[in-house]
N, C-alpha and C. Protein backbone atom coordinates (compact mmCIF):
# COMPACT_ATOMS: atom_id res chain seq x y z
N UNK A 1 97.56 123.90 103.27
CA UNK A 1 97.59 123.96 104.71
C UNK A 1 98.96 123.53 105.19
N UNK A 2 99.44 124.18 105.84
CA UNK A 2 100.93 123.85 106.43
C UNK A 2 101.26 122.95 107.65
N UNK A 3 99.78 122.62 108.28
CA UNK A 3 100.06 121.52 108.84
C UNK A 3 100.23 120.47 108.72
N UNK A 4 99.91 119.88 107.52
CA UNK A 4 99.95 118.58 107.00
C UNK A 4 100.93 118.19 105.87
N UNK A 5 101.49 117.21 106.36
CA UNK A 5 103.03 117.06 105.67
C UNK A 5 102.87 116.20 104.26
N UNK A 6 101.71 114.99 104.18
CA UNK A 6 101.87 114.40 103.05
C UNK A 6 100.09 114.23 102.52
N UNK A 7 99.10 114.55 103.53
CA UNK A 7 98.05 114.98 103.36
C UNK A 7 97.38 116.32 103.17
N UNK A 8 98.35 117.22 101.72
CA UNK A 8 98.28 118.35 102.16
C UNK A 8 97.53 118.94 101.04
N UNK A 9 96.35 118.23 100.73
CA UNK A 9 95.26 118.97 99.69
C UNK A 9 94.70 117.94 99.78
N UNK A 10 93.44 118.61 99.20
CA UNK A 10 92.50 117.36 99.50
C UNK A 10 92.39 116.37 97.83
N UNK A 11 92.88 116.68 97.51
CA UNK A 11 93.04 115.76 96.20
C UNK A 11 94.09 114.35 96.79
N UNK A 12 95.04 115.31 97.81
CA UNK A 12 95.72 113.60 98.16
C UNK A 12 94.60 113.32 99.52
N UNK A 13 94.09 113.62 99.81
CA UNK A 13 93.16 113.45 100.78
C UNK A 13 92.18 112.30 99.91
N UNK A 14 91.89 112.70 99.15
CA UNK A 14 90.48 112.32 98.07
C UNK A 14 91.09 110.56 98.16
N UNK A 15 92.49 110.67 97.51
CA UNK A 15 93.28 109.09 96.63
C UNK A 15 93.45 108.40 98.07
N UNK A 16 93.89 109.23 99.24
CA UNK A 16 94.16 108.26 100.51
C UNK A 16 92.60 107.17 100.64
N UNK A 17 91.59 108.59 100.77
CA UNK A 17 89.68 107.57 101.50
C UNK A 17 89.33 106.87 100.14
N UNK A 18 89.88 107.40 99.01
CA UNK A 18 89.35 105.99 97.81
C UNK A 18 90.21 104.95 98.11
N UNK A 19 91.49 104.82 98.40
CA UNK A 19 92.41 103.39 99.06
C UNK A 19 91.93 103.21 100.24
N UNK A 20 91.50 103.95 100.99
CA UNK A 20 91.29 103.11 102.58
C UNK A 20 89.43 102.81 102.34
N UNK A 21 88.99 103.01 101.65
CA UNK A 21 87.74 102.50 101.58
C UNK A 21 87.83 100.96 100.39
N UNK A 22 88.40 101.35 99.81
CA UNK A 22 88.27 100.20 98.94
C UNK A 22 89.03 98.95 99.61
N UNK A 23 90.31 99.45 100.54
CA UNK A 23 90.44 98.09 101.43
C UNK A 23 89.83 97.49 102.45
N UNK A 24 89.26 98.34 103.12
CA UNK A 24 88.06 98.38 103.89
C UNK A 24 86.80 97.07 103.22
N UNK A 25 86.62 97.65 102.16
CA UNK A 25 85.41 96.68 100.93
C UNK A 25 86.40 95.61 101.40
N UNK A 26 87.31 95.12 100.61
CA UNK A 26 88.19 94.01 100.77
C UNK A 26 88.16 93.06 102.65
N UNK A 27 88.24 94.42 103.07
CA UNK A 27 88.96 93.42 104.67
C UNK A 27 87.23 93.21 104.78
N UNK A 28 86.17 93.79 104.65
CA UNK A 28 84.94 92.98 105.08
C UNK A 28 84.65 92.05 104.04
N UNK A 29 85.02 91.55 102.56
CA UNK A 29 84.92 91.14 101.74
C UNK A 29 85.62 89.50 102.87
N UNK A 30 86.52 89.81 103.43
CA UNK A 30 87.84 88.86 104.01
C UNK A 30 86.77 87.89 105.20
N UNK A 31 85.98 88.18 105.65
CA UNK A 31 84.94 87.62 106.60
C UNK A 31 84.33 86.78 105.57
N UNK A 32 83.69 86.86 104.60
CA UNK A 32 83.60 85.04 103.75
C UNK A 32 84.59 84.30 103.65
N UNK A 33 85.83 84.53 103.41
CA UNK A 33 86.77 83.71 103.55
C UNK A 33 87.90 83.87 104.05
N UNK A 34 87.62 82.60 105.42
CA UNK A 34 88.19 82.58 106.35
C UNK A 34 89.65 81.68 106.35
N UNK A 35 90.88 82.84 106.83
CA UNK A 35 92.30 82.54 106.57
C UNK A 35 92.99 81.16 107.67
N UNK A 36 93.36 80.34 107.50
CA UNK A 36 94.38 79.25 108.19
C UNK A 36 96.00 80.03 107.76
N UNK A 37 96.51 79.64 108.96
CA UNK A 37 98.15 79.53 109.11
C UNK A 37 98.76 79.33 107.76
N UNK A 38 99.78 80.02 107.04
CA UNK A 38 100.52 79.00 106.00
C UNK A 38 100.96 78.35 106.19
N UNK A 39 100.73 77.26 105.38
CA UNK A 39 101.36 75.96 105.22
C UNK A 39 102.48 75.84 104.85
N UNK A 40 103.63 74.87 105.59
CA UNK A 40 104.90 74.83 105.12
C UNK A 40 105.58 74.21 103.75
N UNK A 41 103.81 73.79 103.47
CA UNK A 41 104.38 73.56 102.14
C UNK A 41 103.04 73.38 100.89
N UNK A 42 102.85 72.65 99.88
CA UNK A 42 101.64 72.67 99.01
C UNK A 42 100.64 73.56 98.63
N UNK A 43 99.43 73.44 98.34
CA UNK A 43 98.76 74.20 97.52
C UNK A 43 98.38 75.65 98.09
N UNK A 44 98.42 76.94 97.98
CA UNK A 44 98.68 78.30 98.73
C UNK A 44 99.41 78.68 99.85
N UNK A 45 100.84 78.23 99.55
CA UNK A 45 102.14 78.21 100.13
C UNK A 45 102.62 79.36 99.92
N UNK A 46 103.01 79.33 98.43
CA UNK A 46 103.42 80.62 97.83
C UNK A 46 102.78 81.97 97.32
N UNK A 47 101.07 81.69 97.64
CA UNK A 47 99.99 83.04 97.51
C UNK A 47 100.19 83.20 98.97
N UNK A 48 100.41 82.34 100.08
CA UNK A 48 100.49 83.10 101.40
C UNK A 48 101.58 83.79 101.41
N UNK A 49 102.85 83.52 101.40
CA UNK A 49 104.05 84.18 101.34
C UNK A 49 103.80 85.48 100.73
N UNK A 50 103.34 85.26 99.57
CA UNK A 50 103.55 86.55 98.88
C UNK A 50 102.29 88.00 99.18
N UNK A 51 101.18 87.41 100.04
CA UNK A 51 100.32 88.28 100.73
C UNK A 51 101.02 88.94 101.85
N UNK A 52 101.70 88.11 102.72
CA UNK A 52 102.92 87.99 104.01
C UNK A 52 103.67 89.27 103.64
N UNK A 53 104.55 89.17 102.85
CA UNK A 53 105.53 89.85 102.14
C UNK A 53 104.97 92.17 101.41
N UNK A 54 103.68 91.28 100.93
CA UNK A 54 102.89 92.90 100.51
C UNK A 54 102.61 93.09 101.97
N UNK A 55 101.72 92.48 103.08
CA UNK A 55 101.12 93.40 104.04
C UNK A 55 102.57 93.80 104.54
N UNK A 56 103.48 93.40 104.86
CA UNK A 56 104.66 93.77 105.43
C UNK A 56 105.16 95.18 105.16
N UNK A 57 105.57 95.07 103.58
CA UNK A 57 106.06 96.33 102.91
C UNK A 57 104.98 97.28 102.89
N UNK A 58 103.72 97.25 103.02
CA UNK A 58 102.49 98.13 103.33
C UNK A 58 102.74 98.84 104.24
N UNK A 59 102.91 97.99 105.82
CA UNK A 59 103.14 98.19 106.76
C UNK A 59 104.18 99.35 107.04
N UNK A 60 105.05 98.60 106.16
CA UNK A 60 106.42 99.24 106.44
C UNK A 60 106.58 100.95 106.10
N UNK A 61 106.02 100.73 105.04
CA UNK A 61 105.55 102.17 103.75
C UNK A 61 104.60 103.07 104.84
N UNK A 62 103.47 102.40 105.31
CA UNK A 62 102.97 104.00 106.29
C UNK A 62 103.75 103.94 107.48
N UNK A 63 104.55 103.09 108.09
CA UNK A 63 104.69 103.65 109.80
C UNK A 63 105.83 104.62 108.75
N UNK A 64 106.40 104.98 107.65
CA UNK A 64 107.36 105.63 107.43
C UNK A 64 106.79 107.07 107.49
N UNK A 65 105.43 106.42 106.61
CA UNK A 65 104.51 108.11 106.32
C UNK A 65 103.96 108.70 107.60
N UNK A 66 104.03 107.85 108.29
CA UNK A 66 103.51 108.10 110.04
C UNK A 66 104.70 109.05 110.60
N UNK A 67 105.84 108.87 110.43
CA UNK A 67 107.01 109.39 110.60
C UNK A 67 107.06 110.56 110.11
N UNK A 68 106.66 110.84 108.71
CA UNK A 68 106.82 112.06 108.08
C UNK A 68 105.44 112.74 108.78
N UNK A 69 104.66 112.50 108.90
CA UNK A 69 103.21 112.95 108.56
C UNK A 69 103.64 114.14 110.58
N UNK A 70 103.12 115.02 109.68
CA UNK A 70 103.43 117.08 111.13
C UNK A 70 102.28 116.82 111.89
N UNK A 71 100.94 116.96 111.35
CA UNK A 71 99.40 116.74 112.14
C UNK A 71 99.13 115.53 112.57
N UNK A 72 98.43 116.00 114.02
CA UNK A 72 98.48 115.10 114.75
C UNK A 72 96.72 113.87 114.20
N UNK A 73 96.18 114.55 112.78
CA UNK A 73 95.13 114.25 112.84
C UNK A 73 95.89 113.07 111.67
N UNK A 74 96.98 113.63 110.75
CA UNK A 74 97.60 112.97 109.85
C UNK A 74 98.27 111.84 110.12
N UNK A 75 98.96 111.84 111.62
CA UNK A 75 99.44 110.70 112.25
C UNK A 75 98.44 110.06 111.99
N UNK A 76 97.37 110.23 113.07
CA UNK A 76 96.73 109.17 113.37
C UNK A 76 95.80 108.49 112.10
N UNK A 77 95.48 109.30 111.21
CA UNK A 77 94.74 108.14 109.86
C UNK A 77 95.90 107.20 109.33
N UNK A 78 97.52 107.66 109.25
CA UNK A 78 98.39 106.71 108.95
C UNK A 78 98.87 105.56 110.19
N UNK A 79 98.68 105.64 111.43
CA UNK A 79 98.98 104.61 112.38
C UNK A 79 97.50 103.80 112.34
N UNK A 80 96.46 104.24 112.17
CA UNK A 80 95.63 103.64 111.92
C UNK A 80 95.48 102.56 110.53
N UNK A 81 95.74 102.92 109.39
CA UNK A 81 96.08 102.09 107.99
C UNK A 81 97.51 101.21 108.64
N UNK A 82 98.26 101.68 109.22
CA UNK A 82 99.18 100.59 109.92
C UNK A 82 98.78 99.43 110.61
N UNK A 83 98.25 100.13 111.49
CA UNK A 83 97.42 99.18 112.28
C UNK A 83 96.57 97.96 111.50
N UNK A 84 96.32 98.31 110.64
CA UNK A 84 95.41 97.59 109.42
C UNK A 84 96.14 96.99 108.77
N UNK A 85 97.17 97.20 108.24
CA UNK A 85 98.03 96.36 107.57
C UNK A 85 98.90 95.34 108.18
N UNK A 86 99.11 95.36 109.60
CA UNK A 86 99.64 94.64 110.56
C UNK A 86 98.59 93.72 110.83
N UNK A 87 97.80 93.56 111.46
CA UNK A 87 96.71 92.98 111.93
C UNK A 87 96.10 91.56 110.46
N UNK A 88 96.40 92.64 109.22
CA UNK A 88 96.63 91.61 107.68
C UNK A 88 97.61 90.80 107.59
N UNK A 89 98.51 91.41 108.36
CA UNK A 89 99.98 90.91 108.17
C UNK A 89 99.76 89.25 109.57
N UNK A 90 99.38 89.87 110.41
CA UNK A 90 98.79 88.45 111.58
C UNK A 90 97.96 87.30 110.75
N UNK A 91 96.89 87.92 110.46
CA UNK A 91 95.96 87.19 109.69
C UNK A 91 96.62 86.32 109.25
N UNK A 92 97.82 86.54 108.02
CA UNK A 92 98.23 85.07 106.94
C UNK A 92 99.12 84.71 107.55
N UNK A 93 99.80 84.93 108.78
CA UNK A 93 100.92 84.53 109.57
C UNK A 93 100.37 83.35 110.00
N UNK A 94 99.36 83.73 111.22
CA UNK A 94 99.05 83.06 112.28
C UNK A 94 97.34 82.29 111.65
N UNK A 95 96.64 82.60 111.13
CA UNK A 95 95.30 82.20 110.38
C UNK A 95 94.12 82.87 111.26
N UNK A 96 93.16 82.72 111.15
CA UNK A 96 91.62 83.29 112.04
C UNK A 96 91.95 82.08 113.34
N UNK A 97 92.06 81.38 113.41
CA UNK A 97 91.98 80.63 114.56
C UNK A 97 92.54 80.69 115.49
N UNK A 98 93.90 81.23 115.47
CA UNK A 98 95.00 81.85 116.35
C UNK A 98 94.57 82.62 117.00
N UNK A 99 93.91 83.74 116.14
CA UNK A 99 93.95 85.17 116.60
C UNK A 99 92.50 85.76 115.72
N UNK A 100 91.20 85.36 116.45
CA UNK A 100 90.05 85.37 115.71
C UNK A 100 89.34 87.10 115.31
N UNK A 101 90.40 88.05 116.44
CA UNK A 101 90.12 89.37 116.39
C UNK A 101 90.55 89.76 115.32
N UNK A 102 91.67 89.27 114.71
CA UNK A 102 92.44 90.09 114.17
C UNK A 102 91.88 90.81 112.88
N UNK A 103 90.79 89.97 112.16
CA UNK A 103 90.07 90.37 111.45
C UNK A 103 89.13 91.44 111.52
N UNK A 104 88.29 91.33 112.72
CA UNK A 104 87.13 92.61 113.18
C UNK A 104 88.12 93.62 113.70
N UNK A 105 89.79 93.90 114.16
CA UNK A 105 90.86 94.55 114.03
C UNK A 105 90.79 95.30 113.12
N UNK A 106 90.66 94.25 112.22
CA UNK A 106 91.45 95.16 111.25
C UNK A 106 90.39 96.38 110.10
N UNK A 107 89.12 95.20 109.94
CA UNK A 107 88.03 96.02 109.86
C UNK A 107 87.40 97.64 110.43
N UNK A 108 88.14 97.69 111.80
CA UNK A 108 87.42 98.43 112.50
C UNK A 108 88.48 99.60 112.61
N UNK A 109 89.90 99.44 112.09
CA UNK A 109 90.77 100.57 112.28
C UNK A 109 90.88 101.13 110.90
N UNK A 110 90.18 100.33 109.59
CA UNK A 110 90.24 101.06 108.61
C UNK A 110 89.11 101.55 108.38
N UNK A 111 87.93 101.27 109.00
CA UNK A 111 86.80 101.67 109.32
C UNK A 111 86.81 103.34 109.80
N UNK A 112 87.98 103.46 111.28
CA UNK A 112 88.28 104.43 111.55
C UNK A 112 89.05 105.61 110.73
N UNK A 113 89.99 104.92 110.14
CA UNK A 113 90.78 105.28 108.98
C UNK A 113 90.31 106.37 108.14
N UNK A 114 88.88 106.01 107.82
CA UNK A 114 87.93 106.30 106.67
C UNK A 114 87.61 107.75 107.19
N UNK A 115 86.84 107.20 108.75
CA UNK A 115 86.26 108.62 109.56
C UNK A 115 87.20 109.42 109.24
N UNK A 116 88.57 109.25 109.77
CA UNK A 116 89.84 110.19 110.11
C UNK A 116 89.72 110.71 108.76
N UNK A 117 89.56 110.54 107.33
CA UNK A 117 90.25 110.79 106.30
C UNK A 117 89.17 111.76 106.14
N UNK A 118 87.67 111.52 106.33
CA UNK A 118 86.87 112.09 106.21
C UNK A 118 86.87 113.58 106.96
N UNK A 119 87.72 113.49 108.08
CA UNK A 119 87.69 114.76 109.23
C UNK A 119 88.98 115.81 108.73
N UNK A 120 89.94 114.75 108.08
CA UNK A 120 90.96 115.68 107.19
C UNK A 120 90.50 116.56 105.73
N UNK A 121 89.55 115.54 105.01
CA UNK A 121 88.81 116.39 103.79
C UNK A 121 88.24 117.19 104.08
N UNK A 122 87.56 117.36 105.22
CA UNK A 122 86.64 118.31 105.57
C UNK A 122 87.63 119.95 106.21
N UNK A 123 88.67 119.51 106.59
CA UNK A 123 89.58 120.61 107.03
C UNK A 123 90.46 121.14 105.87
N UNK A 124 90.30 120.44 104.77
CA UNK A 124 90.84 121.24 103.76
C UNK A 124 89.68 121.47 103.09
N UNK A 125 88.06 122.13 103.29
CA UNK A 125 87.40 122.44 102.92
C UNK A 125 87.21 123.76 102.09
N UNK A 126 88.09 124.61 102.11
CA UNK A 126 88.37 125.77 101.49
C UNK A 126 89.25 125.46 100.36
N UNK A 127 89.42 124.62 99.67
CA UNK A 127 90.34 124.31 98.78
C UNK A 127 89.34 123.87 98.20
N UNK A 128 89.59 123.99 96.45
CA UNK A 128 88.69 122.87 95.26
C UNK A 128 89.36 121.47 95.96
N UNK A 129 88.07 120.67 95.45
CA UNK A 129 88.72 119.25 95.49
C UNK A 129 89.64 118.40 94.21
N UNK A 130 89.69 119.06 93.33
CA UNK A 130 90.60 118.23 92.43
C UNK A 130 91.72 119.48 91.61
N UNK A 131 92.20 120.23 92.26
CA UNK A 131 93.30 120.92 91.58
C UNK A 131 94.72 120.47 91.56
């Protein structure tokens, strides 16, 4: 399909909703345990940093694919996984207490994510799914 710039078979369609579902598992997995601010210093100092650091470059990696991405249906499942990775990126910044949404945020745009990916597989429905 020539509208879609980096979602353009459903095989990459397929690998996007197995990653946005399985983080999805994760970000509701993230509601038992509930995130505080990093600490400037001692014991998960340096597992916060380095969560800090991945949601960032996550972040960074789709608003790029958001950039590339022609369909307007393709934008929006990648500003949406943005949205999700930002909102992760708040989470270990600021902790649940700061910013208590940021979690049901973030839940709920990869939630959407999923739909969207689901409405893109379905438009490359004339294609096998694993060629």
């Amino acid at each position: 399909m020539d509208e879609f710039a980096i979602l353009s078979n459903r095989k990459r369609v397929l690998i996007a909703l197995i990653h946005s579902i399985f983080f999805l598992g994760l970000a509701v997995r993230g509601f038992a345990l509930p995130r505080t601010a990093i600490p400037s210093h001692g014991p998960g100092h340096i597992s916060s940093l380095v969560m800090l650091v991945i949601y960032g470059i996550v972040a960074i990696v789709l608003a790029i694919l958001t950039w590339f991405a022609r369909s307007s249906k393709e934008k929006l499942y990648f500003m949406l996984c943005v949205a999700s990775a930002s909102f992760g990126f708040v989470r270990v910044l600021l902790g649940d207490t700061a910013v208590p949404a940021a979690q049901y945020l973030r839940v709920l745009m990869l939630a959407s994510a999923v739909g969207v990916g689901l409405w893109i597989y379905r438009s490359h429905a004339d294609e096998p799914a694993l060629d």
